[in-house]
C-alpha atoms as a PDB file:
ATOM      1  CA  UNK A   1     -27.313 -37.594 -62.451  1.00  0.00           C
ATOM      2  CA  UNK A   2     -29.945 -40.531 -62.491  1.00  0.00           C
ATOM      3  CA  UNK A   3     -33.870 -39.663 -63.048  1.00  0.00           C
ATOM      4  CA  UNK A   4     -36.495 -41.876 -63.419  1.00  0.00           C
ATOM      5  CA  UNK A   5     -37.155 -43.455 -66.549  1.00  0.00           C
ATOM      6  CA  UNK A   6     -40.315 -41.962 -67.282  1.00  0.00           C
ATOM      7  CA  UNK A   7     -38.915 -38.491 -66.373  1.00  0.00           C
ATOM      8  CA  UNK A   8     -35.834 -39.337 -69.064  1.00  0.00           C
ATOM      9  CA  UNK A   9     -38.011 -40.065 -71.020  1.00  0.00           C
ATOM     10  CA  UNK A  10     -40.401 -36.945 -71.062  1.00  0.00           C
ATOM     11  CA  UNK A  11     -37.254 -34.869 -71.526  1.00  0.00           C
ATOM     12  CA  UNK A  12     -35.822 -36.324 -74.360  1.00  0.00           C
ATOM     13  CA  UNK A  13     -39.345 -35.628 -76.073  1.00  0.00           C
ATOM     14  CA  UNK A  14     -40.210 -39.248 -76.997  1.00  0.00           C
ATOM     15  CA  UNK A  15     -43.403 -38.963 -75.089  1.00  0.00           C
ATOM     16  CA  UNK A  16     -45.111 -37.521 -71.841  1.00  0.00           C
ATOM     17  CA  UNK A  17     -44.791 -39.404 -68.175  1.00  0.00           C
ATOM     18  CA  UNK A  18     -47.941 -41.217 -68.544  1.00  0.00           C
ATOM     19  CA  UNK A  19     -47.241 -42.885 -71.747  1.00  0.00           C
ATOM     20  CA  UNK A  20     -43.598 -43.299 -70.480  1.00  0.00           C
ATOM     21  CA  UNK A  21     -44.897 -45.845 -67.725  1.00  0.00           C
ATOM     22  CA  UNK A  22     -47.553 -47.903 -70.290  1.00  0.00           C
ATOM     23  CA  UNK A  23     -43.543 -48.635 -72.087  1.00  0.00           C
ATOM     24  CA  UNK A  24     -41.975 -49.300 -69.506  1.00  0.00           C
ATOM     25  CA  UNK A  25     -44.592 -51.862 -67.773  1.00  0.00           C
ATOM     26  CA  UNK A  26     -44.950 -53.429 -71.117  1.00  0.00           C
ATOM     27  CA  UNK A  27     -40.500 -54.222 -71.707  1.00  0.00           C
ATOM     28  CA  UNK A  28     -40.411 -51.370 -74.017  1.00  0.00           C
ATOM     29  CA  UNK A  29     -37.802 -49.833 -71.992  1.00  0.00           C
ATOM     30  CA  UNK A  30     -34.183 -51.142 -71.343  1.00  0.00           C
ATOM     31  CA  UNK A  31     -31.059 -50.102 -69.418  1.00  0.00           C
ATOM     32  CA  UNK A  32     -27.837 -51.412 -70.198  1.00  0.00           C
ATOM     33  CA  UNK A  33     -29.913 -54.452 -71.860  1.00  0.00           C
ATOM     34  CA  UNK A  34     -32.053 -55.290 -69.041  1.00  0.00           C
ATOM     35  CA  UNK A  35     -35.644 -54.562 -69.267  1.00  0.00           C
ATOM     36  CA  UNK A  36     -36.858 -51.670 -67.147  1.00  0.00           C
ATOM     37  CA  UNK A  37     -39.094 -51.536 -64.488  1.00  0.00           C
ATOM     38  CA  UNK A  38     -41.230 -48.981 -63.138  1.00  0.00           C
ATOM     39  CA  UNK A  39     -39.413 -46.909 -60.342  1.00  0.00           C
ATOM     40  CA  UNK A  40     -35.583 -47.293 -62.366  1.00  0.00           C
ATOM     41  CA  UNK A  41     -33.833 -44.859 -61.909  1.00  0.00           C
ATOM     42  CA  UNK A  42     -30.773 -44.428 -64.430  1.00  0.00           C
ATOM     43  CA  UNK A  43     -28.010 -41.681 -65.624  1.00  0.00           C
ATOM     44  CA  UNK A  44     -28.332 -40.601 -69.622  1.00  0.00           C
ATOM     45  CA  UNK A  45     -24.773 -39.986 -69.234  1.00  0.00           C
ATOM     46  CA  UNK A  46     -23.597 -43.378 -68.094  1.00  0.00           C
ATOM     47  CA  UNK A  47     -26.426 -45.482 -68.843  1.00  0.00           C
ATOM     48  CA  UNK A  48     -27.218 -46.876 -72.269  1.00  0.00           C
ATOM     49  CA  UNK A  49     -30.965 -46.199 -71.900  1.00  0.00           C
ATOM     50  CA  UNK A  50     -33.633 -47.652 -75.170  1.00  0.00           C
ATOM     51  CA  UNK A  51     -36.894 -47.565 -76.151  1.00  0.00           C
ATOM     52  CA  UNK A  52     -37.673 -50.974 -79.141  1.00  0.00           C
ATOM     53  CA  UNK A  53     -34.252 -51.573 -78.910  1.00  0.00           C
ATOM     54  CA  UNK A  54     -33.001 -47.632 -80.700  1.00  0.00           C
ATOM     55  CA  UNK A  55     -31.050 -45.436 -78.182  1.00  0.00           C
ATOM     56  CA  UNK A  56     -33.040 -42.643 -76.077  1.00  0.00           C
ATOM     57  CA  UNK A  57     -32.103 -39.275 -78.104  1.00  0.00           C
ATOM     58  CA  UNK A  58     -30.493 -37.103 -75.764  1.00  0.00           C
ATOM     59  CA  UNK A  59     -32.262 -34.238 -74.135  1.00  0.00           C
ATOM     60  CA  UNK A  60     -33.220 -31.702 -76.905  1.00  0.00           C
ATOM     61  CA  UNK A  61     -32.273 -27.988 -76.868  1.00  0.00           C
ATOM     62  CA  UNK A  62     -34.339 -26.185 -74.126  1.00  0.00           C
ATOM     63  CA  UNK A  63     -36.787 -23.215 -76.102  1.00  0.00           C
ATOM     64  CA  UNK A  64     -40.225 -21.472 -74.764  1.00  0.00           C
ATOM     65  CA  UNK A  65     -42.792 -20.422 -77.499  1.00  0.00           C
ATOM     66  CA  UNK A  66     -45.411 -18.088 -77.233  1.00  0.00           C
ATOM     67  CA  UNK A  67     -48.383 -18.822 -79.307  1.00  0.00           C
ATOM     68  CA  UNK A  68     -51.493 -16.903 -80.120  1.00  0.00           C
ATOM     69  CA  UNK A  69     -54.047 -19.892 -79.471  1.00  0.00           C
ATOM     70  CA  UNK A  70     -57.337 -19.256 -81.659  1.00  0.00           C
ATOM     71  CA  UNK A  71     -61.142 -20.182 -80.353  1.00  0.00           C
ATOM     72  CA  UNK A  72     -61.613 -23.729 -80.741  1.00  0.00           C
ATOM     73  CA  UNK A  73     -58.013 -25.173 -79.212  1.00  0.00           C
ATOM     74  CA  UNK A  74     -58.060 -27.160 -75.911  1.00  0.00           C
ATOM     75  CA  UNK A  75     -54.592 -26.717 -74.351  1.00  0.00           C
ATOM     76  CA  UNK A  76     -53.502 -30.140 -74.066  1.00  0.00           C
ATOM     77  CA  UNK A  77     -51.106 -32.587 -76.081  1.00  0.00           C
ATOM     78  CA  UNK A  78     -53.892 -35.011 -77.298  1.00  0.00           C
ATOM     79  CA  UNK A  79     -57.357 -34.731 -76.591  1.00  0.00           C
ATOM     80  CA  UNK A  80     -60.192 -37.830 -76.225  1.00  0.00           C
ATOM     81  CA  UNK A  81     -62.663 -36.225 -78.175  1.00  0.00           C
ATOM     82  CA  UNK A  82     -60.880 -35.573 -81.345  1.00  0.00           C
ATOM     83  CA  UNK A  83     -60.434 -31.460 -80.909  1.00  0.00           C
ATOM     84  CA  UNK A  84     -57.960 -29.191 -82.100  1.00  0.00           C
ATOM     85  CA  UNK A  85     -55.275 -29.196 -79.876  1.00  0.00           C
ATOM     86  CA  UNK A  86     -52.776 -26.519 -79.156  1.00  0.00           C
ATOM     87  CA  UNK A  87     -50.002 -28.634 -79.649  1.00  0.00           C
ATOM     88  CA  UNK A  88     -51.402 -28.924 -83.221  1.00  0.00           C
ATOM     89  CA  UNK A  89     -50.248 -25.643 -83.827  1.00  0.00           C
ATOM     90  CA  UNK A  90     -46.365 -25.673 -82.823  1.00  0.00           C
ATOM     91  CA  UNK A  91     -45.925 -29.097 -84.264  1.00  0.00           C
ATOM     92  CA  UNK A  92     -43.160 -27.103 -86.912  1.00  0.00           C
ATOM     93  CA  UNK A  93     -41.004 -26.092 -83.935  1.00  0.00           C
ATOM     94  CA  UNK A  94     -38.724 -28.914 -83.741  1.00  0.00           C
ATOM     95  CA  UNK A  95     -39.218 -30.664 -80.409  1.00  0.00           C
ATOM     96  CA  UNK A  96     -42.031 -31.856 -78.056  1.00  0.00           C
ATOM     97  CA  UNK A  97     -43.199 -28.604 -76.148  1.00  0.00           C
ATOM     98  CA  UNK A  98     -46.100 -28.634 -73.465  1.00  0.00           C
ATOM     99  CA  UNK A  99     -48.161 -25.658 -72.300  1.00  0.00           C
ATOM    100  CA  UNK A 100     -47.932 -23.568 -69.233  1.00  0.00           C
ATOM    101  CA  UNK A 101     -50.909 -22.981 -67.743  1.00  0.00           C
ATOM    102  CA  UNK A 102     -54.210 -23.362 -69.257  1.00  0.00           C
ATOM    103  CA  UNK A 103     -56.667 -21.383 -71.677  1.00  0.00           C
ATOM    104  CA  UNK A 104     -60.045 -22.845 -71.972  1.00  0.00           C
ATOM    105  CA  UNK A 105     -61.649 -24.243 -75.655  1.00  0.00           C
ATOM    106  CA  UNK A 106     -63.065 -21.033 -76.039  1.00  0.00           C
ATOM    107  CA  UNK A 107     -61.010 -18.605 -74.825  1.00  0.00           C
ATOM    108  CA  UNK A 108     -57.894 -17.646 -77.182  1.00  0.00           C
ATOM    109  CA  UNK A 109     -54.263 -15.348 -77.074  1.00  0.00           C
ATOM    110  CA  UNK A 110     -51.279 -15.625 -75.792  1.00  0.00           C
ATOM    111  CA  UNK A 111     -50.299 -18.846 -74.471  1.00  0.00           C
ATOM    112  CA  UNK A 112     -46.560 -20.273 -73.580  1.00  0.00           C
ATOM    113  CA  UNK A 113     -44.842 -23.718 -74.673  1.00  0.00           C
ATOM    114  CA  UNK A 114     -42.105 -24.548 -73.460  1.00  0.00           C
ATOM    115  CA  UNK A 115     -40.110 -28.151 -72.752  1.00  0.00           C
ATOM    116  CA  UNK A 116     -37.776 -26.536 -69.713  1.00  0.00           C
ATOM    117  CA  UNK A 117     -39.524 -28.345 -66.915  1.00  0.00           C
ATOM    118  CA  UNK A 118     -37.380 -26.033 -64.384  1.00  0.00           C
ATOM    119  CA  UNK A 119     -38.830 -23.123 -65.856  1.00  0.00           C
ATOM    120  CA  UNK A 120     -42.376 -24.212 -66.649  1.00  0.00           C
ATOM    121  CA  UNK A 121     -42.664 -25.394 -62.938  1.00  0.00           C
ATOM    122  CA  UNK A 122     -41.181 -21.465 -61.529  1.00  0.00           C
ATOM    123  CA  UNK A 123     -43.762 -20.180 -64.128  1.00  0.00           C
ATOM    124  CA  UNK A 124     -46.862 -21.400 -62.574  1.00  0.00           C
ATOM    125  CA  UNK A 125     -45.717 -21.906 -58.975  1.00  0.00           C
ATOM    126  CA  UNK A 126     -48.776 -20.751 -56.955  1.00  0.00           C
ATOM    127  CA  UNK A 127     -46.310 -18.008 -54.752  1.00  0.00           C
ATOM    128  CA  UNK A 128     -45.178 -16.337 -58.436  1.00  0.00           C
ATOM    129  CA  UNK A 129     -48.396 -14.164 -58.560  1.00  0.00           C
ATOM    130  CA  UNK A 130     -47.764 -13.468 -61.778  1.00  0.00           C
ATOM    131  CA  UNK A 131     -49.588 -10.959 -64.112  1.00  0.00           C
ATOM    132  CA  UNK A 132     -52.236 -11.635 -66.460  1.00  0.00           C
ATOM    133  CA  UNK A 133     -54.087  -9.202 -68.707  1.00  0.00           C
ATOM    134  CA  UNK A 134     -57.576 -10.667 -70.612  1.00  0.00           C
ATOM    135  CA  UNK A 135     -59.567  -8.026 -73.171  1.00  0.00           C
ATOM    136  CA  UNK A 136     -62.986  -9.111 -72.430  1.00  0.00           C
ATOM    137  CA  UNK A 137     -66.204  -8.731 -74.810  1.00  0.00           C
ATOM    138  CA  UNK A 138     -69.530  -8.381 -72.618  1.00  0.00           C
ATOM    139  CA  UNK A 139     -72.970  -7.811 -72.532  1.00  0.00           C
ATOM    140  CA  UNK A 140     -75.559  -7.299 -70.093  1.00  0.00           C
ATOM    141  CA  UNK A 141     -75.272  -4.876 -67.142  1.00  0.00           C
ATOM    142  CA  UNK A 142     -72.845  -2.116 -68.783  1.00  0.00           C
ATOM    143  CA  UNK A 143     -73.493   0.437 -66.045  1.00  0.00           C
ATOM    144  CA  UNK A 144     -70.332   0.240 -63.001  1.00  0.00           C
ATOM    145  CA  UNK A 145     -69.304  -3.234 -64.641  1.00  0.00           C
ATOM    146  CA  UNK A 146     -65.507  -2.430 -63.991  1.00  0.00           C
ATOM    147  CA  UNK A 147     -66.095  -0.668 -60.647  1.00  0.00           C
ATOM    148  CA  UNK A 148     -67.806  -4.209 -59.659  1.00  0.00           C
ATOM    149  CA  UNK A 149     -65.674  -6.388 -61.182  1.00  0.00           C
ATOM    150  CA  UNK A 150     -62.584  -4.760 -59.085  1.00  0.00           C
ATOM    151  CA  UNK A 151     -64.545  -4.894 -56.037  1.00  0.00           C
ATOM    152  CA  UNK A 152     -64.914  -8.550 -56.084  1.00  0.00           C
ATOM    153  CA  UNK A 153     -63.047 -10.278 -53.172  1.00  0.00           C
ATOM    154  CA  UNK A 154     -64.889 -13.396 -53.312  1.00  0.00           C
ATOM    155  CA  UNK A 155     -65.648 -15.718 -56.077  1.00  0.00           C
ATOM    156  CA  UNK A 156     -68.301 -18.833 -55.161  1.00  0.00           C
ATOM    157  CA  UNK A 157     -66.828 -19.033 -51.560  1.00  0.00           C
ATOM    158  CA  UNK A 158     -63.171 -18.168 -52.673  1.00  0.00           C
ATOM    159  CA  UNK A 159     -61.171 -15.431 -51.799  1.00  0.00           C
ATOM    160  CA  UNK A 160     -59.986 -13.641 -54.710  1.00  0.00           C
ATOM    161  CA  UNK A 161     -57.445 -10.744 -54.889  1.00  0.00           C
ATOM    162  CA  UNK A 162     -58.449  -7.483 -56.200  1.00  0.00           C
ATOM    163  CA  UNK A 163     -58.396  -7.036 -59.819  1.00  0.00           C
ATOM    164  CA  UNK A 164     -57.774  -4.136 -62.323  1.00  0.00           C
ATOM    165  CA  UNK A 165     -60.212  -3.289 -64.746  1.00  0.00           C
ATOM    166  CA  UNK A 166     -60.400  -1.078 -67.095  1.00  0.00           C
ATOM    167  CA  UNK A 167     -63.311  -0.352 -69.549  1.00  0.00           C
ATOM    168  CA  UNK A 168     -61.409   0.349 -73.024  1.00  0.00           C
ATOM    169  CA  UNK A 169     -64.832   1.083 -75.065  1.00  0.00           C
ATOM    170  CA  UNK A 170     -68.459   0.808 -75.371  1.00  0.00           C
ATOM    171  CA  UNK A 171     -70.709   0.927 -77.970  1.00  0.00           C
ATOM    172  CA  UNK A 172     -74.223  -0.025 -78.144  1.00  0.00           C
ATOM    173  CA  UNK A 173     -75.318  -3.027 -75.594  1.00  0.00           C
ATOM    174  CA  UNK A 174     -71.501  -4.539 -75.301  1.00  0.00           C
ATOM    175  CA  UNK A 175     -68.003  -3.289 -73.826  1.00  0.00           C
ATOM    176  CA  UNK A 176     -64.546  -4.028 -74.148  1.00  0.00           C
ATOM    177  CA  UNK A 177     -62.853  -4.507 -70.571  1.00  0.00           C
ATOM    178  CA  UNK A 178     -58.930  -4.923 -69.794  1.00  0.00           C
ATOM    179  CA  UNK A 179     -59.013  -7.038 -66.284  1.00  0.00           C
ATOM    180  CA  UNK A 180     -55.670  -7.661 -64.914  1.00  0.00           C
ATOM    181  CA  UNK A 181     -55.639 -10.440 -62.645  1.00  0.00           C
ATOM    182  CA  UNK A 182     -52.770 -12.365 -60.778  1.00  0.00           C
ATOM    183  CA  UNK A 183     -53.767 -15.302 -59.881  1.00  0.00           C
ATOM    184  CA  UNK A 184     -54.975 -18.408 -62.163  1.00  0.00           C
ATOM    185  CA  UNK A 185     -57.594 -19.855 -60.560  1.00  0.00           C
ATOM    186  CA  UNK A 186     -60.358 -22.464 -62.927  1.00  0.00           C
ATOM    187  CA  UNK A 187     -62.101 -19.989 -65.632  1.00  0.00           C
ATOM    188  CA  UNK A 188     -61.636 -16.879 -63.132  1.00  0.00           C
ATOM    189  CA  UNK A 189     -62.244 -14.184 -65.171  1.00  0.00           C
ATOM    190  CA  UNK A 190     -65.284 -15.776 -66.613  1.00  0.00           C
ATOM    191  CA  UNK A 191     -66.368 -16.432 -63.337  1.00  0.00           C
ATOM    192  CA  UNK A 192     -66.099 -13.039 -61.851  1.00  0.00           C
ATOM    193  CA  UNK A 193     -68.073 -11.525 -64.949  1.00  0.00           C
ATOM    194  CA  UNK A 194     -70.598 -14.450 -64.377  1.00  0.00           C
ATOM    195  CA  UNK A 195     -70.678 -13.104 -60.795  1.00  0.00           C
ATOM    196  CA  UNK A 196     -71.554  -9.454 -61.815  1.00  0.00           C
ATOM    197  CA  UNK A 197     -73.856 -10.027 -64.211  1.00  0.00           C
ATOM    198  CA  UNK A 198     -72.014 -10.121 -67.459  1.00  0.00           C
ATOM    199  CA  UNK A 199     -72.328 -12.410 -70.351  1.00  0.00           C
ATOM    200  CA  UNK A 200     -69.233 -12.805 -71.996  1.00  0.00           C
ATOM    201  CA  UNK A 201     -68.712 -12.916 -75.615  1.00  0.00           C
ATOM    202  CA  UNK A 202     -65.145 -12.860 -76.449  1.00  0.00           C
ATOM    203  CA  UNK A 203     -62.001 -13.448 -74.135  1.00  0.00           C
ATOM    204  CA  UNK A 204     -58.307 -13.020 -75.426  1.00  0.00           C
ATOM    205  CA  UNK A 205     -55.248 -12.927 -73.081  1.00  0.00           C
ATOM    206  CA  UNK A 206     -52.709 -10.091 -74.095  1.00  0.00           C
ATOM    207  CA  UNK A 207     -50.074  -9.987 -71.705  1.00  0.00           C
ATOM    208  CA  UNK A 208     -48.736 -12.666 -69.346  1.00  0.00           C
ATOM    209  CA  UNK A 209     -45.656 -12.091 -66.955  1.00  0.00           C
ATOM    210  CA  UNK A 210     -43.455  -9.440 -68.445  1.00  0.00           C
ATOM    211  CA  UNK A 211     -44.486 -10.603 -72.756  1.00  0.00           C
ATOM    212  CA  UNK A 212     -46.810  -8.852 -74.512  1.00  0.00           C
ATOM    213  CA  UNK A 213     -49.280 -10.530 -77.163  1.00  0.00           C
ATOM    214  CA  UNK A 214     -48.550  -7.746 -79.395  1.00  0.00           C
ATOM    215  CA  UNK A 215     -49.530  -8.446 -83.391  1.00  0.00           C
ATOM    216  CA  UNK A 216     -48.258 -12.146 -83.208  1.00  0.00           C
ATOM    217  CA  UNK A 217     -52.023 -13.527 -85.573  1.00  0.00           C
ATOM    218  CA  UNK A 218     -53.837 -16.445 -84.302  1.00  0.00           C
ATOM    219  CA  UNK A 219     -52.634 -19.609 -84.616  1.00  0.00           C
ATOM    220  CA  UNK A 220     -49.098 -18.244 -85.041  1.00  0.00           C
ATOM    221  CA  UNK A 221     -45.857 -18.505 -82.606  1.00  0.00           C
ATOM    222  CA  UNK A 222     -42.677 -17.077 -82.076  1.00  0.00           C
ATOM    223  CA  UNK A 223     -39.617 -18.148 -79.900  1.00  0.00           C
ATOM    224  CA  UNK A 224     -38.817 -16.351 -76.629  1.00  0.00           C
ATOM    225  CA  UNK A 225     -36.202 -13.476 -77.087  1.00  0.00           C
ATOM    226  CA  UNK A 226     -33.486 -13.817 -74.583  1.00  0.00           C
ATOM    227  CA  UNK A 227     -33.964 -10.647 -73.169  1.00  0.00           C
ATOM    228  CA  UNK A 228     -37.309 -12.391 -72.510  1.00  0.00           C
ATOM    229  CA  UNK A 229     -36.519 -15.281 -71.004  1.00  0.00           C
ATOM    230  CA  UNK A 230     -34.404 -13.518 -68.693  1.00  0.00           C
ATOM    231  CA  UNK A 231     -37.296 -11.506 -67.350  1.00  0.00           C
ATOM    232  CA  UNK A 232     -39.228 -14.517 -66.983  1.00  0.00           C
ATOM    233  CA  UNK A 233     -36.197 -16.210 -65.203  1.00  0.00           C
ATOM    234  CA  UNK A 234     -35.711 -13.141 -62.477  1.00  0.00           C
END
């Protein structure tokens, strides 16, 4: 079936969309031994598709990682300013995997790889409504913290849908919270504790979908059972 180039490209895990274009506007890119240009479309069955002149490798074998990001990682492929990316951390896993969905430079757990587009895309489709769990480390006003955290329906002019929170210990001037929320919206659960006068001090997602975090250490990863992926798929 023909794809564009730079979506060929992607998939076979020689590098992302973007970069994709920069080789194919500068003749880096040729089908059938005429130089590409942007908006080709071609078929990696039929079409002898290179990038200098070696053949594209064909599409690599579809996996989905999840990976206990530390503090400290952006969740991108490269970054600008010379952080730690995720992608740092899964390098070992054979082929080019991206992340779904985001977890900010200071926030850390688990977080999913994958390079199935397909599934990626049905992962973080705003209709999913999918699950999230964060264990959240705060300080400041203690008393009815969960009972106004799960009362919030608005964040900053948003609506927001109800979440669940749970207070899993206390002890001194700081708390432990588990807030389940299902939607994904820009640094929510920060937000919301921002909102009802919390400071927080530590953020970890545990649970995501139907996977657990479990004992998987930071920095560490482990490939998607298929029971797993099936529940993800359903």
């Amino acid at each position: 079936m023909e794809e564009r180039l730079q979506k060929l490209l992607s998939a076979a895990g020689v590098c992302s969309r973007r970069a994709a274009e920069s080789r194919i506007t500068a003749g880096r890119v040729t089908v059938n031994g005429t130089p590409a240009r942007l908006g080709d479309r071609a078929d990696p069955e039929r079409d002898d598709i290179r990038l200098d002149g070696r053949p594209l490798p064909r599409e690599p074998e579809k996996i989905c990682l999840l990976l206990n990001k530390p503090r400290g990682y952006v969740t991108t492929l490269s970054d600008e300013k010379g952080r730690k990316t995720a992608a740092d951390l899964v390098r070992d896993c054979g082929v080019r995997v991206y992340p779904v969905g985001r977890l900010d430079l200071d926030s850390e757990g688990l977080l999913l790889m994958t390079n199935d587009g397909a599934l990626a895309q049905r992962l973080t489709h705003p209709g999913r409504e999918a699950e999230k769990t964060y264990h959240v480390r705060v300080r400041g006003e203690l008393d009815g913290a969960a009972e106004r955290l799960a009362a919030l329906r608005d964040l900053e002019g948003e609506p927001i849908r109800p979440a669940r929170v749970e207070v899993l210990r206390r002890s001194g001037e700081t708390a432990v919270l588990a807030v389940t929320i299902h939607e994904g919206k820009n640094r929510q659960v920060r937000r919301m504790c921002a909102a009802c006068g919390l400071t927080v001090e530590r953020l970890r997602r545990v649970r995501e979908h139907s996977l657990e975090l479990g004992s998987l250490p930071p920095g560490k990863w482990r490939r998607l059972t298929e029971a797993e992926l099936e529940s993800l798929r359903s």
